[in-house]
PDB file of N, CA and C in Angstrom:
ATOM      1  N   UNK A   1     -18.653  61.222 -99.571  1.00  0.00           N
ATOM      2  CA  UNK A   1     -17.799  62.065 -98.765  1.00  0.00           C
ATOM      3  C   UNK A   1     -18.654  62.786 -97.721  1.00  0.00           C
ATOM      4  N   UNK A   2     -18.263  62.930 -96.746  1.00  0.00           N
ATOM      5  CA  UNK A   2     -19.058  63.644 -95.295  1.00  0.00           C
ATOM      6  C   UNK A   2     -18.930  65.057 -95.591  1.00  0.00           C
ATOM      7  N   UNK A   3     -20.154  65.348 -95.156  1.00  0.00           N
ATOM      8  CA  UNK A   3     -20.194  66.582 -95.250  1.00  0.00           C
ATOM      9  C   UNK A   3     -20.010  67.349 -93.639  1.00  0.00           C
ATOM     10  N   UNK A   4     -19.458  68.638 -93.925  1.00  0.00           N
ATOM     11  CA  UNK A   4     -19.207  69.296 -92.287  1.00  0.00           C
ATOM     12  C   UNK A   4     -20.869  69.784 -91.420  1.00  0.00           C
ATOM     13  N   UNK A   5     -20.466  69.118 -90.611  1.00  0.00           N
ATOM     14  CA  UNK A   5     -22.241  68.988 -89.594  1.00  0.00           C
ATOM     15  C   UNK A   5     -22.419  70.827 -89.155  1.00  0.00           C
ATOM     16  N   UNK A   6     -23.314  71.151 -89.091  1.00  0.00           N
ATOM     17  CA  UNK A   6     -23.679  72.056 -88.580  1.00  0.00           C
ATOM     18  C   UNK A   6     -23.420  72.497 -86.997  1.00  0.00           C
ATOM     19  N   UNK A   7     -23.028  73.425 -86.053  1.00  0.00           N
ATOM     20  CA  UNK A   7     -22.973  72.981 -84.738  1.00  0.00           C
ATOM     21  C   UNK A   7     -24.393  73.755 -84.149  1.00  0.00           C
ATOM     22  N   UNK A   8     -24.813  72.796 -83.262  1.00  0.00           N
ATOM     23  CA  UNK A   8     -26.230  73.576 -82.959  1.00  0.00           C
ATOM     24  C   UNK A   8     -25.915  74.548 -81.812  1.00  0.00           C
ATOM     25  N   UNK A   9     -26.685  75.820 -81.738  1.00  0.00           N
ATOM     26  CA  UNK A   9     -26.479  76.918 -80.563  1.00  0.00           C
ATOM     27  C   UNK A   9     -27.361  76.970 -79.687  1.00  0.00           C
ATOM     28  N   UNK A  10     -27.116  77.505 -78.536  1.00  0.00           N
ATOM     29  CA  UNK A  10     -28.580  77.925 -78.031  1.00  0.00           C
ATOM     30  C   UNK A  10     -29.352  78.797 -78.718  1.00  0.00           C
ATOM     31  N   UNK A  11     -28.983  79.932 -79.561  1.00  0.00           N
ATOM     32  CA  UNK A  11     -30.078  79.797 -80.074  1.00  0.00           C
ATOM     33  C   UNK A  11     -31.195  79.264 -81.301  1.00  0.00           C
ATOM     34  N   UNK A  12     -29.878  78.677 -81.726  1.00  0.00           N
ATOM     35  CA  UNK A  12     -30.860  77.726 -82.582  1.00  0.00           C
ATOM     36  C   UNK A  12     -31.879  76.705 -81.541  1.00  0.00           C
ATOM     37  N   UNK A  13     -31.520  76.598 -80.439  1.00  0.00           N
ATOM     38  CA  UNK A  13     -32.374  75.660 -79.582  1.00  0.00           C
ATOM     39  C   UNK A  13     -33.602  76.152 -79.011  1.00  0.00           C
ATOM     40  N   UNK A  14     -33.087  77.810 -78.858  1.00  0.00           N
ATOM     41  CA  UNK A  14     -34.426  78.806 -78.885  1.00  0.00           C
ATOM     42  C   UNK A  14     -35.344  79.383 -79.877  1.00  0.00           C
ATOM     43  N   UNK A  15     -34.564  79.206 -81.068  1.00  0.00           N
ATOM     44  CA  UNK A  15     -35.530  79.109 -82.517  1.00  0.00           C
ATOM     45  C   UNK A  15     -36.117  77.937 -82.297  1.00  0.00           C
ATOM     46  N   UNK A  16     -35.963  76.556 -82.354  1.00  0.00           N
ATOM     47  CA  UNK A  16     -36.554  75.647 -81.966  1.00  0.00           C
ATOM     48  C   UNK A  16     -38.003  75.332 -81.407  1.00  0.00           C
ATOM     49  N   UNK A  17     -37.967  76.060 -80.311  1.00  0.00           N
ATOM     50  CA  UNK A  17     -38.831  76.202 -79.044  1.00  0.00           C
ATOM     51  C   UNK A  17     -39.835  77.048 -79.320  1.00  0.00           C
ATOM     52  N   UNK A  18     -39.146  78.441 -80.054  1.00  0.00           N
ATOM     53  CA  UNK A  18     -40.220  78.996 -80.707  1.00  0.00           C
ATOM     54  C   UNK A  18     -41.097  78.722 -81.719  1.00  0.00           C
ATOM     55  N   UNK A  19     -40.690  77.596 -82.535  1.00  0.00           N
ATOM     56  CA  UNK A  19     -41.647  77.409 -83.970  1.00  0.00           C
ATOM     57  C   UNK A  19     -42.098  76.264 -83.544  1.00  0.00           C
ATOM     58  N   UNK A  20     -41.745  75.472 -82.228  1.00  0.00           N
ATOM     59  CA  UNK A  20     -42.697  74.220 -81.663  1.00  0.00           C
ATOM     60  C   UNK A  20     -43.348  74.416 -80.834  1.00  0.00           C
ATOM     61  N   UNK A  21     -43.058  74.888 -79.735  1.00  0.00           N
ATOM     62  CA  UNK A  21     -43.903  75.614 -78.716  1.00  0.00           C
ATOM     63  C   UNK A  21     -44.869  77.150 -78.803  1.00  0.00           C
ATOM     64  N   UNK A  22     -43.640  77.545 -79.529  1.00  0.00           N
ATOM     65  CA  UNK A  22     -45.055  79.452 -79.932  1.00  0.00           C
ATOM     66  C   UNK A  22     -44.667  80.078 -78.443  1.00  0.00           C
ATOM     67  N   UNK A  23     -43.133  79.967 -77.792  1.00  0.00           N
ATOM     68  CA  UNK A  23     -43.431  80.893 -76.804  1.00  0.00           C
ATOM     69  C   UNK A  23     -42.681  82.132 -77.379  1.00  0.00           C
ATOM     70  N   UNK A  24     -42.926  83.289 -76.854  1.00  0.00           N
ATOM     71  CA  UNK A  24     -42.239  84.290 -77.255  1.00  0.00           C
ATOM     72  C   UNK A  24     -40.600  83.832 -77.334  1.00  0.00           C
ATOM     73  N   UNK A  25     -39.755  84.830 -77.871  1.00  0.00           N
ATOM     74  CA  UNK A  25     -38.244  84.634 -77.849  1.00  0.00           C
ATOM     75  C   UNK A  25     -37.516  84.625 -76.638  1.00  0.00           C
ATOM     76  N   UNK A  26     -38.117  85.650 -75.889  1.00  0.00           N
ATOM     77  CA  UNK A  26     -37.679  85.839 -74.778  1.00  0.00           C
ATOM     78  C   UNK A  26     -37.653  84.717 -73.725  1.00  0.00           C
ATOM     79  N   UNK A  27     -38.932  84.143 -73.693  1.00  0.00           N
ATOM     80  CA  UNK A  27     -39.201  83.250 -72.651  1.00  0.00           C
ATOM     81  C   UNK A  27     -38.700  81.664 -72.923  1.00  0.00           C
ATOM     82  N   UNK A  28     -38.764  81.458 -74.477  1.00  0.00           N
ATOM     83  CA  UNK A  28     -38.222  80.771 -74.911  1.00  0.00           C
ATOM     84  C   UNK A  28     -36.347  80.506 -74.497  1.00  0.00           C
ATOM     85  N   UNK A  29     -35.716  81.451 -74.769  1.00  0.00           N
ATOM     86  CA  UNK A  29     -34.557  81.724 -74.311  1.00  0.00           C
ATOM     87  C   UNK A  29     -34.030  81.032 -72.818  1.00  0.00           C
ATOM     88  N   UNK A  30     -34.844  81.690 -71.971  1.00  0.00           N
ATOM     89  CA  UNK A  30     -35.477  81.464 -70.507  1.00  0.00           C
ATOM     90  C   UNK A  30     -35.227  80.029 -70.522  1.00  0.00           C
ATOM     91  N   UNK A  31     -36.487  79.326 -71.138  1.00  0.00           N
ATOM     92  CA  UNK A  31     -36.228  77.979 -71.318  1.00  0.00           C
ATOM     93  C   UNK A  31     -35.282  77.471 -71.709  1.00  0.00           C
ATOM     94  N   UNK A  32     -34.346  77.324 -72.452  1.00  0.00           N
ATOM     95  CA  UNK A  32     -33.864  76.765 -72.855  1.00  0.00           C
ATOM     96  C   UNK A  32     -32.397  76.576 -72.122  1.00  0.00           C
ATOM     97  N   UNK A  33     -32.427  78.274 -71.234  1.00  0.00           N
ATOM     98  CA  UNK A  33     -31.042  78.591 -70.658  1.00  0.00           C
ATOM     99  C   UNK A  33     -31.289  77.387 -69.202  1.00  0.00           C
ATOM    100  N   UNK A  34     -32.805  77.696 -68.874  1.00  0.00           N
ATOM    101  CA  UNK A  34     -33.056  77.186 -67.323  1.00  0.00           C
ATOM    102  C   UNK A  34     -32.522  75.132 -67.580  1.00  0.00           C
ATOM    103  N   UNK A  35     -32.913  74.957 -68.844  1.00  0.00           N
ATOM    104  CA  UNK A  35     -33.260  73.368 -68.966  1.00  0.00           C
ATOM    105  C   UNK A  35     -31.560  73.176 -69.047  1.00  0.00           C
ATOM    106  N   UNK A  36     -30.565  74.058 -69.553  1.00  0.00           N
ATOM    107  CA  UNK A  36     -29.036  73.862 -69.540  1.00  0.00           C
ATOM    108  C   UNK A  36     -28.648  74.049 -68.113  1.00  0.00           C
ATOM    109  N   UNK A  37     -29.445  74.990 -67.599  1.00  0.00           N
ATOM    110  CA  UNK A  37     -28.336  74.914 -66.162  1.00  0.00           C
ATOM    111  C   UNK A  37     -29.012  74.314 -65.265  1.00  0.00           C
ATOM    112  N   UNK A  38     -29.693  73.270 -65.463  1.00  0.00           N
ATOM    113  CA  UNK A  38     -30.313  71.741 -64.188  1.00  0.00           C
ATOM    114  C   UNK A  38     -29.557  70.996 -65.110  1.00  0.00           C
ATOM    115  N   UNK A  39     -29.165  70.817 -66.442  1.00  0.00           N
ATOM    116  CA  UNK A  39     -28.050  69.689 -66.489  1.00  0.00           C
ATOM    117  C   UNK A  39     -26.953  69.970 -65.924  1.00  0.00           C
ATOM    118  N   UNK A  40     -26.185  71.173 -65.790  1.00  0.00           N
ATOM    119  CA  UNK A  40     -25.017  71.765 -65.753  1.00  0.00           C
ATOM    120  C   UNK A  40     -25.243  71.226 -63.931  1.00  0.00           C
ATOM    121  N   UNK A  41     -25.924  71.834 -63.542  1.00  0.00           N
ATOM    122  CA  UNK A  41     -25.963  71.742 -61.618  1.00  0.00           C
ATOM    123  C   UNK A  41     -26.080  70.003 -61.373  1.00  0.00           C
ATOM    124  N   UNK A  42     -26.859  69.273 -62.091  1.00  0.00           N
ATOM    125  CA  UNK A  42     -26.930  67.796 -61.827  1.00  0.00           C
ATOM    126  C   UNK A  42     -25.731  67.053 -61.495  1.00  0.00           C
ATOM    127  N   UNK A  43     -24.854  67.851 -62.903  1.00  0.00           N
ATOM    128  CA  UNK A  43     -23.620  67.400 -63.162  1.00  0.00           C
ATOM    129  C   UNK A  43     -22.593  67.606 -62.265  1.00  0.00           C
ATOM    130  N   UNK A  44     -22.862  68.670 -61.565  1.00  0.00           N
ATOM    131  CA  UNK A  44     -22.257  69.286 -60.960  1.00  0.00           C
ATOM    132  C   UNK A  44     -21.739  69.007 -59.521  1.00  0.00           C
ATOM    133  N   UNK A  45     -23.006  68.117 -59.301  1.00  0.00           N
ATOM    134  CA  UNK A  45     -23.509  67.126 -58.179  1.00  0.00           C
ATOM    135  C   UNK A  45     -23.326  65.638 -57.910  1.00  0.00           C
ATOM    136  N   UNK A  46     -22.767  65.509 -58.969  1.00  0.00           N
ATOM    137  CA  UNK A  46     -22.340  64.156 -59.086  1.00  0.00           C
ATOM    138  C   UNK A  46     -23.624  63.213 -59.742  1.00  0.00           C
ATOM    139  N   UNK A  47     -24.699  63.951 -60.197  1.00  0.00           N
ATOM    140  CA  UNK A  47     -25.901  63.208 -60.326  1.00  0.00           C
ATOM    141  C   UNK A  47     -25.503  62.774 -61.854  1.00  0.00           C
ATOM    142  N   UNK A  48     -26.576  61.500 -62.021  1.00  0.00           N
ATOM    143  CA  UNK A  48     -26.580  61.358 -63.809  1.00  0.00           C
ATOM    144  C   UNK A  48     -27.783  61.959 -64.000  1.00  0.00           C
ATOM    145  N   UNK A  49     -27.495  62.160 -65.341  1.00  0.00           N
ATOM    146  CA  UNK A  49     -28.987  62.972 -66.288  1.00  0.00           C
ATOM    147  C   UNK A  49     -29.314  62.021 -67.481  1.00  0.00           C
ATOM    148  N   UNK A  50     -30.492  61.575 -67.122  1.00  0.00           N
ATOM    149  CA  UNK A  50     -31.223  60.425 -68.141  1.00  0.00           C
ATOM    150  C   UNK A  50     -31.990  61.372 -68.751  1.00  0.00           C
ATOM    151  N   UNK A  51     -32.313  61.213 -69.853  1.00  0.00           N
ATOM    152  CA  UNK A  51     -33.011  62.256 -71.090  1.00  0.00           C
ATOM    153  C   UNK A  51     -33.605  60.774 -71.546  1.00  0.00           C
ATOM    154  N   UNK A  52     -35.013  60.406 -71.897  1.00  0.00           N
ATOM    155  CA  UNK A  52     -35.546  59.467 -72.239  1.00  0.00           C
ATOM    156  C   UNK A  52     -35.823  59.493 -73.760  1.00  0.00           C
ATOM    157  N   UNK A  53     -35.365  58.300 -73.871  1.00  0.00           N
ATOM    158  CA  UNK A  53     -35.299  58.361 -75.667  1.00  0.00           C
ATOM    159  C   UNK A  53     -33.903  59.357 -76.409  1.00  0.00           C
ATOM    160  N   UNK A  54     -32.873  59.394 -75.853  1.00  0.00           N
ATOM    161  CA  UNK A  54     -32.320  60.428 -75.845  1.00  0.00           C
ATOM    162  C   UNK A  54     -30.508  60.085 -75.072  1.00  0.00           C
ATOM    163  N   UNK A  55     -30.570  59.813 -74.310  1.00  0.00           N
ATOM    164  CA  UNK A  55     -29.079  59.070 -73.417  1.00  0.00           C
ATOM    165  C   UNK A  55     -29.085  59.529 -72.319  1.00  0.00           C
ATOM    166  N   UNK A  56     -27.546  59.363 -71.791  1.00  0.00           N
ATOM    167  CA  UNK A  56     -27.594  59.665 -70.441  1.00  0.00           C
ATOM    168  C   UNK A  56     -26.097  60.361 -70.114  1.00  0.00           C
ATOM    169  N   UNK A  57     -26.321  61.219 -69.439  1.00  0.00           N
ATOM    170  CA  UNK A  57     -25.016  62.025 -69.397  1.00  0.00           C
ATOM    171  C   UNK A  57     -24.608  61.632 -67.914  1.00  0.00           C
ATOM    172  N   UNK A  58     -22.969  60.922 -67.361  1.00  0.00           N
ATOM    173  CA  UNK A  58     -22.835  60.618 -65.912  1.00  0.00           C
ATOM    174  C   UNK A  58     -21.218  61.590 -66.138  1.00  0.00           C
ATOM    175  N   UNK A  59     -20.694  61.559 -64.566  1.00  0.00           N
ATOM    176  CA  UNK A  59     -19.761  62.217 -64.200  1.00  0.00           C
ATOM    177  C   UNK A  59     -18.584  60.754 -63.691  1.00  0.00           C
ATOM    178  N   UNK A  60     -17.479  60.943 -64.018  1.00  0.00           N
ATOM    179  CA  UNK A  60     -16.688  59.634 -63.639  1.00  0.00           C
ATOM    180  C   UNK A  60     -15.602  60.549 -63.213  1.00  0.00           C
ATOM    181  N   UNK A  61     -15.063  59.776 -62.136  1.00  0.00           N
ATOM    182  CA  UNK A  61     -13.855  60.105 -61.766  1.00  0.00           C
ATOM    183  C   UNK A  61     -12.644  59.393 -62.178  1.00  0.00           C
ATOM    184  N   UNK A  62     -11.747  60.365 -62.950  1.00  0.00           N
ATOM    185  CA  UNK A  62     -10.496  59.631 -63.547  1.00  0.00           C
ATOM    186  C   UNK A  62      -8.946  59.814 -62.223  1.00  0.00           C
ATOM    187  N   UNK A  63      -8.207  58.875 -61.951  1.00  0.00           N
ATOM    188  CA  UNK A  63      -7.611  58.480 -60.783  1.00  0.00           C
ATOM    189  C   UNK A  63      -6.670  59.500 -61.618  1.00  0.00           C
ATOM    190  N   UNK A  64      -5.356  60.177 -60.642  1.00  0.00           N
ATOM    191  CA  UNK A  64      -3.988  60.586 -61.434  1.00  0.00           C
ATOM    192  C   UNK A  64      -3.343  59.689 -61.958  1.00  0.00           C
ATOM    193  N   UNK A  65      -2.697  60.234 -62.770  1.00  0.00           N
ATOM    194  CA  UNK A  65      -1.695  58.874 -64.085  1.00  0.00           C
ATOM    195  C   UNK A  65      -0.392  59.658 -64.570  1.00  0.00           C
ATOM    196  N   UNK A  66       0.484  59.443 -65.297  1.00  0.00           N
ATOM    197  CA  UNK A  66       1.519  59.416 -65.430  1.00  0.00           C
ATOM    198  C   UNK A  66       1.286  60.150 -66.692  1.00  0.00           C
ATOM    199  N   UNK A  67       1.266  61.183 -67.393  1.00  0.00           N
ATOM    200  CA  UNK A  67       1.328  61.439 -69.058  1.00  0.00           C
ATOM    201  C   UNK A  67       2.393  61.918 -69.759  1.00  0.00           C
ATOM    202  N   UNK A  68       3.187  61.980 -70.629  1.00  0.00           N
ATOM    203  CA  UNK A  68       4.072  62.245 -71.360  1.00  0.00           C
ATOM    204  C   UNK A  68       4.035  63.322 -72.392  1.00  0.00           C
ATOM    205  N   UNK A  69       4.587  64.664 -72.208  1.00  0.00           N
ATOM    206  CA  UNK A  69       5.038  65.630 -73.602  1.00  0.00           C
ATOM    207  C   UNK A  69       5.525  64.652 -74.645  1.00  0.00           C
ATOM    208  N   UNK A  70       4.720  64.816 -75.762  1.00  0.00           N
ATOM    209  CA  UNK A  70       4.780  64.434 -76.947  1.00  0.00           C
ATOM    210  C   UNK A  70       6.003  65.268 -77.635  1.00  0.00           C
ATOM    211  N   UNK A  71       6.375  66.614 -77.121  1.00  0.00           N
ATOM    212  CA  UNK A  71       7.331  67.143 -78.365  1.00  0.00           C
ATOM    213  C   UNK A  71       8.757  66.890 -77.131  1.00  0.00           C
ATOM    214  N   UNK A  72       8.604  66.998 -76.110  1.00  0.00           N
ATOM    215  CA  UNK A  72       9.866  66.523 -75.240  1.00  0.00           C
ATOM    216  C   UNK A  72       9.873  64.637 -74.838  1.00  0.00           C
ATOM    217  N   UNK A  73       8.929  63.868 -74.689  1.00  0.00           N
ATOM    218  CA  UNK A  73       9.193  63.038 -73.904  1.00  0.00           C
ATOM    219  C   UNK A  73       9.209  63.207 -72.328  1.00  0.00           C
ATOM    220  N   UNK A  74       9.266  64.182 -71.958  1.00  0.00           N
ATOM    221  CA  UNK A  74       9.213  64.492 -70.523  1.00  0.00           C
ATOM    222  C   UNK A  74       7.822  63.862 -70.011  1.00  0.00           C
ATOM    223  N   UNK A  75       8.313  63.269 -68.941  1.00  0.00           N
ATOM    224  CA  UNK A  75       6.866  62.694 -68.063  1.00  0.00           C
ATOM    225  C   UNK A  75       6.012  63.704 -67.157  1.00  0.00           C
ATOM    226  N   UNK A  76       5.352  64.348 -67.246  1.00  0.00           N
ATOM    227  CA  UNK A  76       3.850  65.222 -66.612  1.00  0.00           C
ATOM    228  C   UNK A  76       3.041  64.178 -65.851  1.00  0.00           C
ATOM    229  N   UNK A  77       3.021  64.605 -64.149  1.00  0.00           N
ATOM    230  CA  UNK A  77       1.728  63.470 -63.398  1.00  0.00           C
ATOM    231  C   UNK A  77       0.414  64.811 -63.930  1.00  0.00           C
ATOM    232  N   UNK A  78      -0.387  64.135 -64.229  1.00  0.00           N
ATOM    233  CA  UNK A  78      -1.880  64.312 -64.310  1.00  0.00           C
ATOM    234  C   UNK A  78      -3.019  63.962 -63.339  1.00  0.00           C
ATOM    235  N   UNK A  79      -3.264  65.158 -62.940  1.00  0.00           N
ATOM    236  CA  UNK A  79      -3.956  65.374 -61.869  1.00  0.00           C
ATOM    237  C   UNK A  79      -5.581  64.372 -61.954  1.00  0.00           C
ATOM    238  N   UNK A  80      -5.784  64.025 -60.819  1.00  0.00           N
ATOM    239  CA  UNK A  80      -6.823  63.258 -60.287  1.00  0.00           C
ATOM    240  C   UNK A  80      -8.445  64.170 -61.321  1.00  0.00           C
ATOM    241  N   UNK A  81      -9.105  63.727 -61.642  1.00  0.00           N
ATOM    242  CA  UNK A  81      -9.907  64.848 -62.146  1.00  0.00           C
ATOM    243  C   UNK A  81     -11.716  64.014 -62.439  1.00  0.00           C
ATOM    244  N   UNK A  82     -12.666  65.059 -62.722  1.00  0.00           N
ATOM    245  CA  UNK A  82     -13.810  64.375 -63.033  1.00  0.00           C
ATOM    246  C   UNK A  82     -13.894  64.356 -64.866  1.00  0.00           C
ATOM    247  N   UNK A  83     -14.738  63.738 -65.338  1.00  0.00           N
ATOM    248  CA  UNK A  83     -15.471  63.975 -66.261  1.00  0.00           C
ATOM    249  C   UNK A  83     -16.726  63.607 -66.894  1.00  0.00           C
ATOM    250  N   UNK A  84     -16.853  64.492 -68.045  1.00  0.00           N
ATOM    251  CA  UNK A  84     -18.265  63.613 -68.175  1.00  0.00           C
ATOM    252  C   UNK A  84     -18.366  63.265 -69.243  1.00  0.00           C
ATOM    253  N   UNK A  85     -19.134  62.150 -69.259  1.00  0.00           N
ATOM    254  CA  UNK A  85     -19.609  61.444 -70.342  1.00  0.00           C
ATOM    255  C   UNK A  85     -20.996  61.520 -71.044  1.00  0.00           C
ATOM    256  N   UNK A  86     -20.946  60.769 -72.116  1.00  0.00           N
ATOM    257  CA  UNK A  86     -22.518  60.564 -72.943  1.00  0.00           C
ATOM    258  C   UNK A  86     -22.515  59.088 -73.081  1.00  0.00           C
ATOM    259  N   UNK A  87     -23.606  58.781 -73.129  1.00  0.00           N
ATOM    260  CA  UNK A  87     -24.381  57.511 -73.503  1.00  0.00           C
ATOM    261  C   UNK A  87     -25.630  56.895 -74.383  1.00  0.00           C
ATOM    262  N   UNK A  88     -25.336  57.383 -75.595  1.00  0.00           N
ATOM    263  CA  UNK A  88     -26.590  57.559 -76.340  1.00  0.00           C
ATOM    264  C   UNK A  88     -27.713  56.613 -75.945  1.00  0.00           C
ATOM    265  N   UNK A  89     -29.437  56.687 -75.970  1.00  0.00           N
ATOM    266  CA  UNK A  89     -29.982  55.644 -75.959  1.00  0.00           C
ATOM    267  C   UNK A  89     -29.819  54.637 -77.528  1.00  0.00           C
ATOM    268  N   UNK A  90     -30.667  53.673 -77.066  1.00  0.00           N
ATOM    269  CA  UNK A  90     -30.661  52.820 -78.350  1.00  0.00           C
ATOM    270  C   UNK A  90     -31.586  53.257 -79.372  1.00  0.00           C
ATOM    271  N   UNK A  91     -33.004  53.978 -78.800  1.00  0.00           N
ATOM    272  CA  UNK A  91     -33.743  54.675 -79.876  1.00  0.00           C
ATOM    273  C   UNK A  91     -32.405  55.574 -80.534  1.00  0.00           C
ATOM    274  N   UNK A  92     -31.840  56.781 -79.670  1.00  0.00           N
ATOM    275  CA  UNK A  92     -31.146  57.638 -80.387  1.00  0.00           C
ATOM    276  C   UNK A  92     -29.873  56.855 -81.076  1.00  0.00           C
ATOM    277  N   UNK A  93     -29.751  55.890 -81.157  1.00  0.00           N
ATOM    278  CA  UNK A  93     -28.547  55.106 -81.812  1.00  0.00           C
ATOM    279  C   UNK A  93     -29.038  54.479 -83.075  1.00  0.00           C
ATOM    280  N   UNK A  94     -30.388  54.236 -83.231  1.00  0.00           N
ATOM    281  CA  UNK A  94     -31.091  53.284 -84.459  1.00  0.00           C
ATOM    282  C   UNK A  94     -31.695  55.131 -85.247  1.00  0.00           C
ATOM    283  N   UNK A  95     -32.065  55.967 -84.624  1.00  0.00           N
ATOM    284  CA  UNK A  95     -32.789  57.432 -85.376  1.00  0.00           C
ATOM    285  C   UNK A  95     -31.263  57.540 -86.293  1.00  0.00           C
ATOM    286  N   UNK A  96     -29.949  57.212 -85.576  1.00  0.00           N
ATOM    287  CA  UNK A  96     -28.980  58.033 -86.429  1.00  0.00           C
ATOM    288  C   UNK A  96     -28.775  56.968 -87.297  1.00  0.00           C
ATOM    289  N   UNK A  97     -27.769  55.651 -86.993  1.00  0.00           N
ATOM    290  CA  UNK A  97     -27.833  54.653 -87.980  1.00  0.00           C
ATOM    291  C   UNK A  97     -28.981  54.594 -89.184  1.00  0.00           C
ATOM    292  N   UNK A  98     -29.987  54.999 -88.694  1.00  0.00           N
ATOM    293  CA  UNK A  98     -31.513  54.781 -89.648  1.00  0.00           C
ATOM    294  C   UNK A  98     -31.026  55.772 -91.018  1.00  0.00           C
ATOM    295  N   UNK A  99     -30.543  57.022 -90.181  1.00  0.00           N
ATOM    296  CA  UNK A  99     -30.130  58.025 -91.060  1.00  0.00           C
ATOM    297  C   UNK A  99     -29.337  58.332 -92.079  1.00  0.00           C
ATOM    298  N   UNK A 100     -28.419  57.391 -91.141  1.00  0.00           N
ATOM    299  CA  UNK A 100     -26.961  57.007 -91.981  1.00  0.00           C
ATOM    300  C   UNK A 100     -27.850  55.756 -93.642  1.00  0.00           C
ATOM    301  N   UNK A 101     -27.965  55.087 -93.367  1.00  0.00           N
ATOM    302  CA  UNK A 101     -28.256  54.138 -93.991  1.00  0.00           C
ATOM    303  C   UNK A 101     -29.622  54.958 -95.271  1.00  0.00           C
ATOM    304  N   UNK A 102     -30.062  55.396 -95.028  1.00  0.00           N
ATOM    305  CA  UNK A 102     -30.913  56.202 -95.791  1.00  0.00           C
ATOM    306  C   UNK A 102     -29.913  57.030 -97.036  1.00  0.00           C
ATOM    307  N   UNK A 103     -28.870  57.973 -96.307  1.00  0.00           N
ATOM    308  CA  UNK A 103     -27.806  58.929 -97.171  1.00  0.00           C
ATOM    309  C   UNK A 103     -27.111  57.819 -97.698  1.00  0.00           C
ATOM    310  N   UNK A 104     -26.822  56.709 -97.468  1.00  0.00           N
ATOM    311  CA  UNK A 104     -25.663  55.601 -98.199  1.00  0.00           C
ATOM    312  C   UNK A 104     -26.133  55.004 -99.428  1.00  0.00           C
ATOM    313  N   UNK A 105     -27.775  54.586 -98.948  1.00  0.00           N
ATOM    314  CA  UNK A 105     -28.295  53.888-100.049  1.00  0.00           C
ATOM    315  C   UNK A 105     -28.820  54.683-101.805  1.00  0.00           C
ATOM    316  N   UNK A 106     -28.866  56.360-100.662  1.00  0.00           N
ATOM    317  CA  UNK A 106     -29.412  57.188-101.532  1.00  0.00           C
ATOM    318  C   UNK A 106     -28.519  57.729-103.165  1.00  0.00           C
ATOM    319  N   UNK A 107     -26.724  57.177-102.433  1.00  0.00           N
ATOM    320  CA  UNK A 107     -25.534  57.687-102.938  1.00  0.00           C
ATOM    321  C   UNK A 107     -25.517  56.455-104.229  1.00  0.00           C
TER     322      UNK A 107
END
């Protein structure tokens, strides 16, 4: 049975930084906020963000479409819009499978 995943925070990402890197909390913080908002602005830009060993985050544009209220049936047009996606790499796709397969065999 699965167990409920943890959700990671920034600052768990700044605890992180601190017990791998040794920078203070503060600056650590710093980091971690600065390295979120060059993905956030990339994105923002229409750019993709390749993270090596790791995936790739792109922005797609979804055309308007036709959608439907589920408790009426009434038809809603849905506006033209962006979004974004993930793309795991294949290292980060074999680290998790690897993982998976480790907890299955262990059961």
């Amino acid at each position: 049975m699965a167990s409920q995943a943890k959700t990671i925070t920034r600052a768990d990402l700044t605890e992180a930084v601190i017990r791998e890197v040794g920078l203070p909390r503060n600056e650590s913080a710093e980091m971690v906020e600065s390295v979120i908002q060059e993905i956030a602005a990339c994105l923002e830009r229409g750019e993709r963000v390749k993270i090596s060993s790791f995936g790739t985050f792109n922005v797609r544009q979804k055309r308007e479409r036709v959608g439907r209220n589920p408790k009426t049936g009434e038809t809603v047009p849905i506006a033209p819009r962006r979004v974004i996606g993930f793309r795991p790499s294949n290292i980060m796709k074999e680290r998790i499978n690897k993982k998976l397969s480790r907890k299955q065999a262990a059961e």
